[in-house]
Protein backbone atom coordinates (compact mmCIF):
# COMPACT_ATOMS: atom_id res chain seq x y z
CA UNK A 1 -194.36 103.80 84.91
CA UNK A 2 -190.98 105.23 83.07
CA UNK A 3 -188.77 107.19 85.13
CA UNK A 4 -187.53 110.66 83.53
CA UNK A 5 -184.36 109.30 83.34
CA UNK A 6 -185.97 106.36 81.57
CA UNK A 7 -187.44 108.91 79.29
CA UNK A 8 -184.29 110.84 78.27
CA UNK A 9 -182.37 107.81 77.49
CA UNK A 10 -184.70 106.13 75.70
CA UNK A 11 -184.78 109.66 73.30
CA UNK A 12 -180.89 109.83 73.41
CA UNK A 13 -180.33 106.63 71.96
CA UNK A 14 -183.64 106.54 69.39
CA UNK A 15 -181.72 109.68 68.17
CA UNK A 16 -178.50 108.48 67.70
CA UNK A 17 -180.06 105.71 65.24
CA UNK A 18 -182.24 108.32 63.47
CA UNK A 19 -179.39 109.96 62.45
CA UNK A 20 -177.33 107.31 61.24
CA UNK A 21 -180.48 106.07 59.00
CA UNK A 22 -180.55 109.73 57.94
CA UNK A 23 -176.57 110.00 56.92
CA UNK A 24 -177.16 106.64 55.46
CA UNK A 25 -179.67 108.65 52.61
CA UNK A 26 -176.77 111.16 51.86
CA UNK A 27 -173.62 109.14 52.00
CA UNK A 28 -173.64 104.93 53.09
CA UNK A 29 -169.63 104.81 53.44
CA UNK A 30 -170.20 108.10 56.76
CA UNK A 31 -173.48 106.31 57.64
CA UNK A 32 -171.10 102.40 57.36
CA UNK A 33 -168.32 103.73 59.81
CA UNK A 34 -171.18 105.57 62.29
CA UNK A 35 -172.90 102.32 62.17
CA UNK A 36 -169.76 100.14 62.64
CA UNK A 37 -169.39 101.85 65.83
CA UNK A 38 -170.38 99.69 68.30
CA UNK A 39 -172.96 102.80 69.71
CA UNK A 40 -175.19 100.08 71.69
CA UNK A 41 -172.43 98.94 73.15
CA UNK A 42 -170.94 102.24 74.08
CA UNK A 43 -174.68 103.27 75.02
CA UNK A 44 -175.46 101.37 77.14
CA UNK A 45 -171.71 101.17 79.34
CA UNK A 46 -172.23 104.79 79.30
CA UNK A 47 -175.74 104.46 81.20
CA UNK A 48 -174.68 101.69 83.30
CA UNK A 49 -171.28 104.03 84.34
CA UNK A 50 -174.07 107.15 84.98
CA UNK A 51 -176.28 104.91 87.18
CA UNK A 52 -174.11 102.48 89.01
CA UNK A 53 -170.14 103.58 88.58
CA UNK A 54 -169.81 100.40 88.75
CA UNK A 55 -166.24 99.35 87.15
CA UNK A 56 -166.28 95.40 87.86
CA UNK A 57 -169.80 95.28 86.35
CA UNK A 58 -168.81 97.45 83.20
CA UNK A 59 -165.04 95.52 82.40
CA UNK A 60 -167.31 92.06 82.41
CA UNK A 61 -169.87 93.50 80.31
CA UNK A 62 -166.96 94.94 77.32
CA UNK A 63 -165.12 91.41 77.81
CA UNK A 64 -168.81 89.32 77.29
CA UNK A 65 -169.35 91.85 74.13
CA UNK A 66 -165.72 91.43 72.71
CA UNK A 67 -166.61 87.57 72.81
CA UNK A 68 -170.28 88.01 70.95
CA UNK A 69 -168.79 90.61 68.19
CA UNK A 70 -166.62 87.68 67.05
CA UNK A 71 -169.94 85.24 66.02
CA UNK A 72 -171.56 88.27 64.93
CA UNK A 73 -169.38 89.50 62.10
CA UNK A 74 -170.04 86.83 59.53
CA UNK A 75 -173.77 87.91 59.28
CA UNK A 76 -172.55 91.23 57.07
CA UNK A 77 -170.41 88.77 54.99
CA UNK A 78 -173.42 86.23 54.54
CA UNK A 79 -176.20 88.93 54.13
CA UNK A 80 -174.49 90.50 51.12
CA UNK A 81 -174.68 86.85 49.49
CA UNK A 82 -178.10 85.82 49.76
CA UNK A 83 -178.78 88.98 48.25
CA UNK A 84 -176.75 88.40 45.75
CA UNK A 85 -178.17 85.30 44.65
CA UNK A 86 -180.99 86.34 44.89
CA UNK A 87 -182.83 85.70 47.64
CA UNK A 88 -185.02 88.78 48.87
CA UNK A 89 -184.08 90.89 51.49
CA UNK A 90 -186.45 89.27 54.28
CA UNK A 91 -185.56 85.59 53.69
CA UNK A 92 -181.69 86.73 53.70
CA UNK A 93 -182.41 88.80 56.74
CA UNK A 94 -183.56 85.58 58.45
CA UNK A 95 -180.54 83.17 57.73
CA UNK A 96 -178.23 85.43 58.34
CA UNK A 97 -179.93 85.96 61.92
CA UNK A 98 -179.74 82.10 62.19
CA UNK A 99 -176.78 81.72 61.42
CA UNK A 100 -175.45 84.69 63.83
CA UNK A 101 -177.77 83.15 66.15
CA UNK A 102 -176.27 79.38 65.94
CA UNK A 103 -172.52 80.90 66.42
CA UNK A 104 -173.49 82.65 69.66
CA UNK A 105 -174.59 80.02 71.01
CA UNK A 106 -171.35 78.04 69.93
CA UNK A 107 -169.46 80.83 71.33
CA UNK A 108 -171.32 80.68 74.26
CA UNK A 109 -171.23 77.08 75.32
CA UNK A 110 -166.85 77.83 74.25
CA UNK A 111 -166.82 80.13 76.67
CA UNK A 112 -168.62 78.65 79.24
């Protein structure tokens, strides 16, 4: 069913989350800039680079997730608001996926 490798990555990476939700209890600025990392991003290039070494495959991949952090940023600008006015944390959770969702799919049909 999961391969050991499987296994082990899935652990690797549920870690590296659990601790930045656990840093986030003790100090959100450390837990903001481990968070601000792009760690699935670097994740997941680092277990495509173990399996495959495959360079091509990897340099598409960072260019296609450069293009998609762009659309993405203004949900941490438009979260904060909702909030703000009041709205409660699930409804602002859902517009702000919206929105992110509607500019990657402008982004997408401007890059394709």
């Amino acid at each position: 069913m999961f391969s050991t490798l499987q296994i082990i990555k899935t652990l690797i990476s549920a870690f590296i989350i659990l601790l930045a939700i656990e840093i986030s209890n003790k100090s959100t600025l450390i837990a903001a800039i481990i968070i601000a990392l792009p760690l699935v991003s670097i994740i997941s290039l680092t277990w495509i680079w173990l399996e495959t070494k495959d360079i091509e495959k990897i340099s598409d991949l960072s260019t296609q997730i450069f293009w998609f952090v762009i659309p993405g940023l203004p949900m941490f600008l438009l979260l904060p608001i909702l909030l703000s006015k009041g709205l409660g944390f699930y409804v602002s959770m859902v517009i702000s996926c919206g929105v992110t969702v509607i500019l990657f799919y402008i982004m997408q049909r401007i890059l394709s």
